[in-house]
Protein backbone atom coordinates (compact mmCIF):
# COMPACT_ATOMS: atom_id res chain seq x y z
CA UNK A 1 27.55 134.31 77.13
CA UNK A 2 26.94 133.87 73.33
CA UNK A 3 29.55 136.06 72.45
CA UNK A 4 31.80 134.43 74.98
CA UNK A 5 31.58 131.39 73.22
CA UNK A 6 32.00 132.98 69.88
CA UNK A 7 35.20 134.69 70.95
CA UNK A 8 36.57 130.69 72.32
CA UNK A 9 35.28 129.48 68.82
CA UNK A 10 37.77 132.10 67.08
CA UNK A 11 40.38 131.84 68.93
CA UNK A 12 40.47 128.02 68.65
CA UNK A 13 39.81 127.94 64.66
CA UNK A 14 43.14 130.40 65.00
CA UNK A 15 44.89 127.99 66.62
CA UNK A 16 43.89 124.93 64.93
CA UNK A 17 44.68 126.27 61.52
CA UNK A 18 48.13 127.96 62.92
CA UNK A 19 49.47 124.52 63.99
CA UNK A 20 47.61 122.25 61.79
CA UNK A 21 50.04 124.36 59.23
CA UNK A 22 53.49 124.04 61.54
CA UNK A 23 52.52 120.05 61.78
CA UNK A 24 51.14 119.37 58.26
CA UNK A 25 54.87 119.01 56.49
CA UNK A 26 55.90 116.41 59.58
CA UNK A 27 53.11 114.14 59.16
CA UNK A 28 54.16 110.86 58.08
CA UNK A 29 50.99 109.48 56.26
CA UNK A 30 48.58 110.75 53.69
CA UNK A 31 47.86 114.37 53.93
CA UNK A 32 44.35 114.32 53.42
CA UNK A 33 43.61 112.21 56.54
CA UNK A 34 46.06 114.70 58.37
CA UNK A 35 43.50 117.69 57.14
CA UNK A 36 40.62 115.26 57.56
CA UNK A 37 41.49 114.65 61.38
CA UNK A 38 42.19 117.94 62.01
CA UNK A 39 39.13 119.69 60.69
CA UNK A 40 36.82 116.64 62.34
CA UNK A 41 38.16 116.95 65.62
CA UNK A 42 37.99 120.64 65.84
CA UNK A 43 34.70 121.18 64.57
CA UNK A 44 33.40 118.77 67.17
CA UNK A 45 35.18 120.74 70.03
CA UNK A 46 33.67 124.03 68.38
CA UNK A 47 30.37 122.23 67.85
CA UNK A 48 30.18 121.37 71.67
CA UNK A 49 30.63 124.83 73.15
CA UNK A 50 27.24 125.99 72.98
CA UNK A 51 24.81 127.04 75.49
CA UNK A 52 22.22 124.33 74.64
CA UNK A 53 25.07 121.63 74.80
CA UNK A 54 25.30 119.51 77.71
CA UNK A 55 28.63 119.47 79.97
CA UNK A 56 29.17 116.10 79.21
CA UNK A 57 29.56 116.80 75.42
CA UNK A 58 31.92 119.87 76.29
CA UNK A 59 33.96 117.76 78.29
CA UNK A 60 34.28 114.18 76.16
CA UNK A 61 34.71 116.69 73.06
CA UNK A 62 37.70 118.52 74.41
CA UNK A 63 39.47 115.24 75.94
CA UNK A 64 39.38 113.87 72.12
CA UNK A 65 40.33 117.24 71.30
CA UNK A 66 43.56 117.30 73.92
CA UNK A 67 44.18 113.23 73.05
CA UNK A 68 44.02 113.00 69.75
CA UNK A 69 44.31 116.48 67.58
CA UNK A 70 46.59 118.49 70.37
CA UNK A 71 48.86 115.41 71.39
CA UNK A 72 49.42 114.40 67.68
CA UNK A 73 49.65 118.06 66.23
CA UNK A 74 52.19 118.96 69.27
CA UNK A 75 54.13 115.74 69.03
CA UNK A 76 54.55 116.74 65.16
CA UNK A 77 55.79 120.08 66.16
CA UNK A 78 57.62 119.69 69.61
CA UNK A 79 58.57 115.88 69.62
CA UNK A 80 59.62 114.46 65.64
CA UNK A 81 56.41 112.88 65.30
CA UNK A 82 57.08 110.70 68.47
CA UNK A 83 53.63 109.87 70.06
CA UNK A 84 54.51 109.17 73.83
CA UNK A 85 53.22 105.70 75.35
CA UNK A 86 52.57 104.20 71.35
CA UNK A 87 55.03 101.97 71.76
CA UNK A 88 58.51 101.57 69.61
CA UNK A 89 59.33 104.55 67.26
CA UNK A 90 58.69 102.35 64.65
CA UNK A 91 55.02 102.25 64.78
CA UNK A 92 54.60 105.71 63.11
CA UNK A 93 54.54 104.39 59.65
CA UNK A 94 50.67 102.96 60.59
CA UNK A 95 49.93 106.67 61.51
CA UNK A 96 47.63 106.72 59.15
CA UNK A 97 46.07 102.80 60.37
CA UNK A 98 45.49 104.89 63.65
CA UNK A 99 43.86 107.81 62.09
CA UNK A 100 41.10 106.14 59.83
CA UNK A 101 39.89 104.39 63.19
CA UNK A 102 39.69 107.89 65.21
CA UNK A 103 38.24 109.48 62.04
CA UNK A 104 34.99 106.72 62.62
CA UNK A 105 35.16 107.49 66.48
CA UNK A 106 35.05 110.85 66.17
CA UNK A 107 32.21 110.64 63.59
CA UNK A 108 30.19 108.36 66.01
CA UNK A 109 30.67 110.83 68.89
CA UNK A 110 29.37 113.64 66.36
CA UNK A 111 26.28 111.78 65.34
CA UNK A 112 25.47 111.12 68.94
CA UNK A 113 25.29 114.72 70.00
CA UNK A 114 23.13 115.62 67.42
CA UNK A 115 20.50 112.63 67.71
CA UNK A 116 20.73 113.67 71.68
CA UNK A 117 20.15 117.45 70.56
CA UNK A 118 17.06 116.43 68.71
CA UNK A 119 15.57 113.80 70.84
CA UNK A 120 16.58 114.41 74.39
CA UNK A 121 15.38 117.03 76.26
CA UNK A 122 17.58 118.48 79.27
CA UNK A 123 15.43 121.40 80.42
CA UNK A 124 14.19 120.78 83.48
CA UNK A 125 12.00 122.97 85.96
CA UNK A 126 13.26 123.75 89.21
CA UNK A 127 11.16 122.92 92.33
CA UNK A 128 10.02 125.75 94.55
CA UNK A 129 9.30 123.85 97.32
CA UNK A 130 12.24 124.09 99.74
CA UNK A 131 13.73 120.49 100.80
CA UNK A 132 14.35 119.57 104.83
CA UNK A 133 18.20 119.73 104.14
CA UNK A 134 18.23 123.18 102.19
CA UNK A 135 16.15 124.65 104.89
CA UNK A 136 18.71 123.10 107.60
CA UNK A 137 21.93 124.18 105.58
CA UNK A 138 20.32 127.86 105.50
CA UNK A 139 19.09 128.06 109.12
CA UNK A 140 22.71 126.76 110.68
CA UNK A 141 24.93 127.91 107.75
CA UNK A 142 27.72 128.56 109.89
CA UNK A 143 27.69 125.80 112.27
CA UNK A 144 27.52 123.56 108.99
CA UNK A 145 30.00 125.06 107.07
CA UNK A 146 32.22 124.68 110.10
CA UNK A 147 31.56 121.22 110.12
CA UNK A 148 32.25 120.55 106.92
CA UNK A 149 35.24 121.63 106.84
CA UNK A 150 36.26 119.82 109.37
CA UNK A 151 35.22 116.81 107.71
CA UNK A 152 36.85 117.32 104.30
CA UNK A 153 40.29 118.31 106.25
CA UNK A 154 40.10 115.49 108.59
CA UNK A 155 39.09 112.56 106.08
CA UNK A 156 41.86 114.16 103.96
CA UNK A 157 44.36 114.42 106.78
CA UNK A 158 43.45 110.60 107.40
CA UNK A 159 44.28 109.62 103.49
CA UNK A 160 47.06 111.38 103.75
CA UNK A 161 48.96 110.07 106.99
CA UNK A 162 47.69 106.34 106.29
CA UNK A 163 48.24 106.67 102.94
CA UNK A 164 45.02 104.73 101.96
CA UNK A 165 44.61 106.30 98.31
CA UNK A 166 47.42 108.04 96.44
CA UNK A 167 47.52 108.35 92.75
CA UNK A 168 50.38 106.32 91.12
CA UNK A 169 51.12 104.26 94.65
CA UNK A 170 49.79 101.39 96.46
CA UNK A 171 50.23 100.70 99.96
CA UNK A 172 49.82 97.42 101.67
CA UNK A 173 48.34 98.59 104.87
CA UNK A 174 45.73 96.40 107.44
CA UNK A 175 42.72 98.76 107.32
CA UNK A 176 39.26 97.85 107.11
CA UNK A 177 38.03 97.36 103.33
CA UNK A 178 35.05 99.41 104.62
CA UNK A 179 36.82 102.15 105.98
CA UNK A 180 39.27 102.42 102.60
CA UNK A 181 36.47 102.24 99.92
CA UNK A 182 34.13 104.99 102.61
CA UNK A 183 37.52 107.24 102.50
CA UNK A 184 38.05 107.16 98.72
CA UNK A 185 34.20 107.96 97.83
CA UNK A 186 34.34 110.56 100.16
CA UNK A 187 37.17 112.18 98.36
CA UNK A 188 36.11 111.39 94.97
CA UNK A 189 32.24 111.62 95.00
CA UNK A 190 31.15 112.71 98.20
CA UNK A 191 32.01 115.52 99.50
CA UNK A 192 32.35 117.04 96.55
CA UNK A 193 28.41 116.58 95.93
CA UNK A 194 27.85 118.22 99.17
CA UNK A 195 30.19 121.34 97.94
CA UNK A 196 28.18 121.47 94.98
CA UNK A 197 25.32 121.05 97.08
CA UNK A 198 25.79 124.27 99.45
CA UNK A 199 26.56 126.38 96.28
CA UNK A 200 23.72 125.73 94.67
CA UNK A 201 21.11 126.26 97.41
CA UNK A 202 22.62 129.81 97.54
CA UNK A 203 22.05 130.34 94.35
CA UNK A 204 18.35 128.72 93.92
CA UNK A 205 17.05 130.23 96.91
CA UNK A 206 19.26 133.40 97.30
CA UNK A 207 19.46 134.30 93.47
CA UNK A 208 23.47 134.89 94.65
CA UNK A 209 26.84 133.41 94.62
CA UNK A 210 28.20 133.46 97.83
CA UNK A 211 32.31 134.05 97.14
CA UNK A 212 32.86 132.40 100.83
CA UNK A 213 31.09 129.10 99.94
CA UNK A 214 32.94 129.60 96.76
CA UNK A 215 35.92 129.15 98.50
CA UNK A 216 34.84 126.98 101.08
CA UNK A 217 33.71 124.60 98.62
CA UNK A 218 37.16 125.07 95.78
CA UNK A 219 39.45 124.72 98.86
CA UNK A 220 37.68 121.39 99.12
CA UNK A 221 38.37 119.80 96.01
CA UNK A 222 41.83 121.30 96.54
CA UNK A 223 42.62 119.51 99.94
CA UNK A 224 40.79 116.29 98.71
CA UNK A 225 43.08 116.27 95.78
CA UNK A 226 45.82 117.49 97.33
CA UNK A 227 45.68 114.52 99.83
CA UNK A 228 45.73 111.73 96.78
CA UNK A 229 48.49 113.14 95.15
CA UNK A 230 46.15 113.94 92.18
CA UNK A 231 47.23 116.98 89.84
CA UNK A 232 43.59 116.56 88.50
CA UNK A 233 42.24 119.43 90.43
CA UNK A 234 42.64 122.31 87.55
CA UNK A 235 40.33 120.19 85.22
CA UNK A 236 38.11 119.24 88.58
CA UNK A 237 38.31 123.30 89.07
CA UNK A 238 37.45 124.54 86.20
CA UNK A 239 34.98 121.90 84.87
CA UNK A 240 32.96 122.99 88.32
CA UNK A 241 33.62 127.27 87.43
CA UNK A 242 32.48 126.27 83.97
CA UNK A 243 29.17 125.70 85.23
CA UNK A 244 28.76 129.01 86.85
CA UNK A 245 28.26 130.75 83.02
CA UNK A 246 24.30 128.90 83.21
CA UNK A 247 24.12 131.57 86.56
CA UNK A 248 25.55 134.37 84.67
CA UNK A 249 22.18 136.55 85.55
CA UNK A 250 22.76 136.47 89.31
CA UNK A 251 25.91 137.71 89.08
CA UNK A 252 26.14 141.64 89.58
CA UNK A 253 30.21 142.25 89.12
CA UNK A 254 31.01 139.82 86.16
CA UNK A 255 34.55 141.29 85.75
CA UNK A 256 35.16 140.71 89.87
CA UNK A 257 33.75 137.56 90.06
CA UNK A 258 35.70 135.65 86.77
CA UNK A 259 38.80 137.33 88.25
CA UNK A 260 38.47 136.08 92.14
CA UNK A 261 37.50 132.51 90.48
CA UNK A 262 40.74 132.85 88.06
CA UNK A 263 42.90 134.02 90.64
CA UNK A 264 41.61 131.18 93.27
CA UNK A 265 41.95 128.65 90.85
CA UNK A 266 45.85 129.45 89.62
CA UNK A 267 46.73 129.66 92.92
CA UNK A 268 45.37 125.98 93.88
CA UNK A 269 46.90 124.89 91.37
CA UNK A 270 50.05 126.15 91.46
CA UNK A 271 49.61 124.91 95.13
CA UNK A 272 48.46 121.80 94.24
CA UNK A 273 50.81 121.20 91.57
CA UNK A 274 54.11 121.73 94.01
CA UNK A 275 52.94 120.12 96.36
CA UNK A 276 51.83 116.60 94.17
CA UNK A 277 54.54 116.69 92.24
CA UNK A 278 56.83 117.38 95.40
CA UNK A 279 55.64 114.46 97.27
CA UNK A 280 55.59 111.82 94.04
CA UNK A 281 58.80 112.68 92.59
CA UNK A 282 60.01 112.03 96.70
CA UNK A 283 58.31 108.95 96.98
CA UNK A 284 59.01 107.52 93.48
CA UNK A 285 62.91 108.55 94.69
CA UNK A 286 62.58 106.39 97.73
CA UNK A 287 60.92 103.38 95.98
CA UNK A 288 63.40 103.33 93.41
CA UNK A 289 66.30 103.46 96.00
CA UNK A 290 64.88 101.13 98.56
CA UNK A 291 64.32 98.72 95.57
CA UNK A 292 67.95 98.96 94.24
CA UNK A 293 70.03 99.01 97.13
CA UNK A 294 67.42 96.77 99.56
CA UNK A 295 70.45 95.09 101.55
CA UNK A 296 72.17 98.49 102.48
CA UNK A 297 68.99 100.91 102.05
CA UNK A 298 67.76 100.51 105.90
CA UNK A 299 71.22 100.94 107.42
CA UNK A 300 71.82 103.53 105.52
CA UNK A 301 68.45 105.13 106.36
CA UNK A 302 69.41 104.48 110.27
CA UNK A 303 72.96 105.89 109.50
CA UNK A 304 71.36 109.04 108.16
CA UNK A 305 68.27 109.25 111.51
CA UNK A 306 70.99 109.02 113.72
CA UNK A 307 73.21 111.54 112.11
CA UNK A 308 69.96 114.18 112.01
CA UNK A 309 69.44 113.08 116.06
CA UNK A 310 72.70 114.32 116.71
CA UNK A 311 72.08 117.72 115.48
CA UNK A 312 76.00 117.54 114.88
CA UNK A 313 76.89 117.34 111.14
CA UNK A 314 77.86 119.08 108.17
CA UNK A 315 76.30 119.92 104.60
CA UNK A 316 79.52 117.64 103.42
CA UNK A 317 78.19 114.56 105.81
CA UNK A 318 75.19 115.27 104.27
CA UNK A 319 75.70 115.12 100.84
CA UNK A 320 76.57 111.10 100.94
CA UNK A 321 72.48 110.49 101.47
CA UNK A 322 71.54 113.17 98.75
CA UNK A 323 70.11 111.98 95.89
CA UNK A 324 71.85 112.94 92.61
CA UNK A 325 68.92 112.13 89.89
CA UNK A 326 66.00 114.23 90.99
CA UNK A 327 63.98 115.24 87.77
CA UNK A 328 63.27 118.91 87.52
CA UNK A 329 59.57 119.92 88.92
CA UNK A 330 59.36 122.04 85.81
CA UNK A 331 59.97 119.35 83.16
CA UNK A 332 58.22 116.91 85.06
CA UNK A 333 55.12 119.95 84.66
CA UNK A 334 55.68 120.94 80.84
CA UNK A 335 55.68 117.17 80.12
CA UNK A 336 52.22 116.66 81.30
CA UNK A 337 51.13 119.30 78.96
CA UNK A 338 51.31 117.23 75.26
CA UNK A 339 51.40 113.72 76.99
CA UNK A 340 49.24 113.41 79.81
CA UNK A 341 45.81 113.19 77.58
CA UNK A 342 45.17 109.58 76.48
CA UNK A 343 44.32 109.35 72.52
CA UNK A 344 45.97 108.55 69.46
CA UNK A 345 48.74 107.35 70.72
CA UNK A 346 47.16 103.98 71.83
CA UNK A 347 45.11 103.89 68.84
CA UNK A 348 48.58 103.64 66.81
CA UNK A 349 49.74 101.08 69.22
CA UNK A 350 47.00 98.70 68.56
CA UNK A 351 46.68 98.65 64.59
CA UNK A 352 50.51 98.48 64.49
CA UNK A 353 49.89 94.72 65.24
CA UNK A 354 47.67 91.95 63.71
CA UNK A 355 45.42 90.82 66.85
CA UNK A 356 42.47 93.06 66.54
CA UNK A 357 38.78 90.76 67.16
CA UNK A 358 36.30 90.02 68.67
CA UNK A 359 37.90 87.66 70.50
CA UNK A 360 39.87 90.15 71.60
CA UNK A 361 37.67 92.37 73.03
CA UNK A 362 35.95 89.77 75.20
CA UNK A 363 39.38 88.29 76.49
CA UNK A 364 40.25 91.60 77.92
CA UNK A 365 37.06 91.23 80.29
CA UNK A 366 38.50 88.81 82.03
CA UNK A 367 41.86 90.77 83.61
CA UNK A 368 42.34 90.82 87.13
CA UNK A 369 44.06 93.88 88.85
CA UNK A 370 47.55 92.45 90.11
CA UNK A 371 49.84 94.42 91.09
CA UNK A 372 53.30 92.86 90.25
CA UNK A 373 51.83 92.07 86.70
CA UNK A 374 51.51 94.39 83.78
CA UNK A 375 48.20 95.11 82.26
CA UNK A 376 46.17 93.53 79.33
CA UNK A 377 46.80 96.22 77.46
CA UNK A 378 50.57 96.57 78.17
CA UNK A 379 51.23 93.07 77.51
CA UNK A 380 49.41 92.50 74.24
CA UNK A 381 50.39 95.52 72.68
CA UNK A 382 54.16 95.44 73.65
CA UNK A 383 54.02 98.80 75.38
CA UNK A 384 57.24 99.59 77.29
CA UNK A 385 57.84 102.77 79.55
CA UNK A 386 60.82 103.92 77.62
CA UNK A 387 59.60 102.75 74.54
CA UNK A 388 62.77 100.37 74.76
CA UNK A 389 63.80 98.37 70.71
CA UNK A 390 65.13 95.74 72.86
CA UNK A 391 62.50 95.01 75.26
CA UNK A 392 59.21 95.73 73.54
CA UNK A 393 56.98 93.08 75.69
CA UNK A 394 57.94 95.21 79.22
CA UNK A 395 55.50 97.54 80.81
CA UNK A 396 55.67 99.67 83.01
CA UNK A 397 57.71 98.79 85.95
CA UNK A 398 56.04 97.88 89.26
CA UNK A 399 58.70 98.85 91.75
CA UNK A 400 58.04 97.89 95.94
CA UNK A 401 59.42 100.07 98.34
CA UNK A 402 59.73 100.17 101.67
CA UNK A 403 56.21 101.65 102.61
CA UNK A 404 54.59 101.11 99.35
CA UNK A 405 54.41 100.28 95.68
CA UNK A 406 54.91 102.14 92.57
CA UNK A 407 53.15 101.51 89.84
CA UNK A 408 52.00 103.47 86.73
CA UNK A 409 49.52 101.82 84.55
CA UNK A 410 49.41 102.30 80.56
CA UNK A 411 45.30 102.99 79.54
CA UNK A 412 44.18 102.72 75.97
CA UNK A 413 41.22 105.08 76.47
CA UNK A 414 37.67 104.25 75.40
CA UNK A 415 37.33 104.96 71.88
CA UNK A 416 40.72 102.62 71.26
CA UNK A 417 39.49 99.56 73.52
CA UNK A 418 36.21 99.44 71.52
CA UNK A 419 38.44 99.06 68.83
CA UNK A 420 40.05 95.47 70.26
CA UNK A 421 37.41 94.25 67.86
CA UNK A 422 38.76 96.08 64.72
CA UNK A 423 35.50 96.15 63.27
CA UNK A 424 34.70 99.84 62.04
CA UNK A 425 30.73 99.29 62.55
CA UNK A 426 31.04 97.84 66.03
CA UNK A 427 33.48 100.89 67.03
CA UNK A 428 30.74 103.64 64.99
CA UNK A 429 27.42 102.01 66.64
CA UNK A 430 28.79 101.44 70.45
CA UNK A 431 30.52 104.91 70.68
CA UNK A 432 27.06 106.18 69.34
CA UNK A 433 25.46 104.15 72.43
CA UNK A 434 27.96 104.95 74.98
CA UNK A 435 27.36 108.74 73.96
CA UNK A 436 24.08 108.99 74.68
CA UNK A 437 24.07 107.06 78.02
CA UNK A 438 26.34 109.51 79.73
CA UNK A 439 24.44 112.18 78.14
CA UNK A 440 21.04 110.70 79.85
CA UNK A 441 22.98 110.19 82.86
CA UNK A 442 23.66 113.77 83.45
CA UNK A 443 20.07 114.43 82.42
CA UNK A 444 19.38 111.96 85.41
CA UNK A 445 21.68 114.21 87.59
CA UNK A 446 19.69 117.24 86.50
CA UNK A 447 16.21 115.50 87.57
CA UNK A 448 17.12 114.44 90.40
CA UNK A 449 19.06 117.31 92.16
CA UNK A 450 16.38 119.71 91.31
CA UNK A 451 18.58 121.32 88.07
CA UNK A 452 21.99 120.99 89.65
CA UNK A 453 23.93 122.23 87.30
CA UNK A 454 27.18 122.94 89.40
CA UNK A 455 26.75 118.87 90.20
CA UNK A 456 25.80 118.25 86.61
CA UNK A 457 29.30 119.66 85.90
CA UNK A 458 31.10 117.53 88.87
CA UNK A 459 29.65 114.19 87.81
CA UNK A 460 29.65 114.33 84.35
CA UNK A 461 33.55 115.85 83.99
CA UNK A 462 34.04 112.31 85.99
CA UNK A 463 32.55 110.36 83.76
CA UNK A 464 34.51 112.11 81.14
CA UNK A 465 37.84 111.58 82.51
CA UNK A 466 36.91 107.80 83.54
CA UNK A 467 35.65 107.34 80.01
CA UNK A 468 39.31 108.68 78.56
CA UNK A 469 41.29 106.82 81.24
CA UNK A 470 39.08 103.66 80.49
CA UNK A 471 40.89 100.01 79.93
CA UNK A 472 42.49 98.27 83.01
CA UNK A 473 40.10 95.76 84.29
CA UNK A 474 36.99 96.86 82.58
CA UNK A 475 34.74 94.18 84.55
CA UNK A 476 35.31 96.58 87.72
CA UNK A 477 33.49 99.44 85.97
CA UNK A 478 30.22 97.99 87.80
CA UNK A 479 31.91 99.46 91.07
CA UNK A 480 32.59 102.95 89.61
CA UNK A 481 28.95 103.12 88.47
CA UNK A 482 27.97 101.98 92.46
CA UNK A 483 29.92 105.06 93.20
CA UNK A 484 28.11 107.48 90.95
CA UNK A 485 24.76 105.84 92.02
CA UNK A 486 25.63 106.54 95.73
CA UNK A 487 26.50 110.07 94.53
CA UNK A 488 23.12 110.64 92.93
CA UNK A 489 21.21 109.02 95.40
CA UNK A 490 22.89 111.67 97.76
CA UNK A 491 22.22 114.47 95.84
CA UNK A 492 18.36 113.16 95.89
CA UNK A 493 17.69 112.98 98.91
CA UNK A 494 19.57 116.41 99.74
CA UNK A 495 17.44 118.06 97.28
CA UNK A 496 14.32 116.56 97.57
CA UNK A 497 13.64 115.11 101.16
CA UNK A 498 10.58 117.07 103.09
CA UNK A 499 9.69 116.52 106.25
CA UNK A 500 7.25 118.48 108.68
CA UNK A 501 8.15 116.29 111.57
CA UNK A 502 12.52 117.08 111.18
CA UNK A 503 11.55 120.45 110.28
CA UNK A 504 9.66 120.92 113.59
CA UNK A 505 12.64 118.98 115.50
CA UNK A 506 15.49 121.91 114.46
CA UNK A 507 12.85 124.05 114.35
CA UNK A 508 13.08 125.06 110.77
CA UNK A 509 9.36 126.54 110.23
């Protein structure tokens, strides 16, 4: 695996000296900060793949990687400089504002790997003794795997049709607060943690990957994703196959296996991608029109039911309901690419105004979500959608539909809300901090699933993602860390419960 990571490490210096050299001419600001940024942020990613890193440092080092370095470097090359979601064009000249700021982040994140490396120890000795649910899961694999997926396709099938969580949309239905917040863990944490689960007792007490629970537990994440509307899955995917390389000695056919995890993956997504994409770009469609044309849109939604009744029309009849501006699946797909990640761009929308303090920072505690109100963030920042000269102030635009609302929320990402209070030691010391607590956390995850490291993976490429999509209503964290605390006290008790009496119940012995 060594050499698998030193082939990664020269293939990425490659490409970060390649484009660091197509982008260097088109950057605005001082050169040297350019180069400074550049090498920083690289050597951290190449610093974090490493056997004896954690998963959490591979992770949070290649989001700042993708948001910062890759979305500033390929907006240089690809886009004029034009940082997507910074707000007006005009905020470029304090490029360099934005990069001394990420330079100190970056640095922070750095020093707290290495004071982890040196004083936190994640090895951790796996158990022999077999727990109650690992000996049930083995005895009645089939009849549980069954189950399961069962469960997974029906709890998805149920988010789905009642549309209770969908990325990008929210619906204003009448169910139970219980039986929404039971249906999102599920999808997000929980079962999940039991795929992770079955995978791993094959391989602790079997010394094998099993290329059906593979799949069993892959097409999972894919339906639970799938059902949200959530093109997150290839990052879910492969953060989860990344794990497998700690396994590598169990597996016989190294070539077969990478390739049937490759191939399964690309096709899910692929899959997944279609059918996300297929579904938002529909429903956005049918927001947008109800919301325009709301006097005429549910006639002419009748008009059209009654003419598909009849079974008696033509492609012309048809063509008056058709809906002319339908972006393309592929751009909508290539754009994701440079501007999805979350980085530098809100760094450069924050220091391209004068509000930065303390004061700040502890007013933005106290934001509420609303949902026909723009955030903190959007608001104080004058963030617009379309990065609009003559509406700064205007975020992006909460539209209600028929069935449900659309609305798309501008984050500023962890490292730049630390900066609300502009002060370079407060930004250097807390990212330190928060560093190390997520690295301890998946430490915790390791103790207490018996050396998980397929959950390991799960939870802490959560954490990861939450940390870079971090800023709307940060006094509601407390209920994503309830989440995660369900989710390891699940993995627990899977992992670690014994009991003579159950065992003699389903006759286990």
């Amino acid at each position: 695996m060594k050499n698998v990571f030193n082939t990664i490490k020269l293939i990425l210096i490659t490409f970060a000296i390649v484009f660091t050299y197509l982008a260097f001419d088109k950057h605005q600001g001082n050169s040297l900060f350019y180069l400074a940024f550049s090498f920083l942020t690289n050597s951290l990613l190449i610093y974090s793949l490493n056997i004896k890193r954690l998963f959490f440092e591979t992770f949070f080092a290649t989001l700042i990687w993708l948001g910062f370095w890759f979305k500033y470097t390929m907006s240089l090359i690809f886009r004029d400089g034009h940082l997507y979601d910074s707000g007006t064009p005009l905020n470029i000249i304090n490029i360099d504002k934005a990069l001394i700021p990420s330079l100190v982040a970056i640095s922070a994140v750095f020093l707290g790997y290495i004071i982890r490396h040196k004083f936190f120890n994640s090895k951790i000795n796996e158990q022999k003794q077999i727990s109650f649910f690992e000996r049930l899961y083995l005895n009645h694999k089939k009849l549980i795997t069954f189950l399961f997926i069962l469960s997974f396709s029906f709890i998805a099938y149920l988010n789905f049709h009642f549309n209770v969580y969908q990325k990008g949309f929210i619906y204003p239905h009448e169910i139970s607060l219980i039986i929404v917040n039971f249906i999102k863990w599920m999808l997000l944490f929980g079962l999940t943690s039991f795929s992770c689960f079955f995978v791993y007792t094959e391989v602790l007490r079997y010394k094998k990957f099993s290329p059906f629970v593979i799949l069993v537990a892959f097409t999972e994440v894919f339906v639970s994703y799938s059902s949200m509307l959530s093109r997150l899955l290839i990052l879910a995917h492969a953060a989860i196959a990344f794990s497998y390389y700690k396994y590598l000695n169990m597996i016989k056919n190294k070539l077969a296996f990478f390739l049937f995890l490759f191939s399964l993956i690309a096709v899910m997504f692929l899959a997944n991608n279609y059918f996300s994409n297929n579904f938002r770009i529909n429903y956005a469609i049918e927001v947008s029109s109800y919301e325009q044309y709301k006097d005429n849109y549910i006639e002419k939604k009748k008009k059209l039911e009654k003419l598909l009744e009849s079974k008696n029309y033509t492609k012309e009849e048809l063509l008056e309901f058709e809906v002319k501006s339908k972006p393309s699946k592929l751009n909508t797909s290539l754009s994701l690419i440079i501007n999805r990640w979350v980085g530098l761009e809100s760094m450069l929308a924050i220091v391209s105004t004068d509000k930065l303090s303390f004061d700040l920072l502890l007013e933005s505690f106290k934001e509420k979500k609303i949902i026909d109100s723009d955030t903190f963030y959007e608001t104080t920042f004058y963030l617009n959608y379309d990065n609009d000269l003559v509406t700064p102030n205007k975020g992006k635009n909460v539209m209600f539909g028929e069935k449900r609302v659309l609305k798309g929320n501008t984050l500023p990402g962890i490292i730049t809300f630390l900066f609300y209070s502009g002060n370079y030691y407060f930004l250097f010391i807390s990212l330190i901090i928060v560093t190390l607590i997520f690295c301890c956390l998946e430490i915790i995850c390791l103790k207490t699933s018996n050396n998980n490291m397929i959950y390991a993976a799960f939870i802490s490429f959560t954490t990861a993602f939450r940390l870079f999509n971090f800023g709307y209503a940060p006094s509601d964290s407390h209920l994503y860390l309830i989440s995660i605390t369900a989710s390891i006290f699940l993995m627990f008790i899977l992992s670690n419960y014994k009991s003579s009496f159950f065992d003699k119940i389903f006759r286990l012995n």
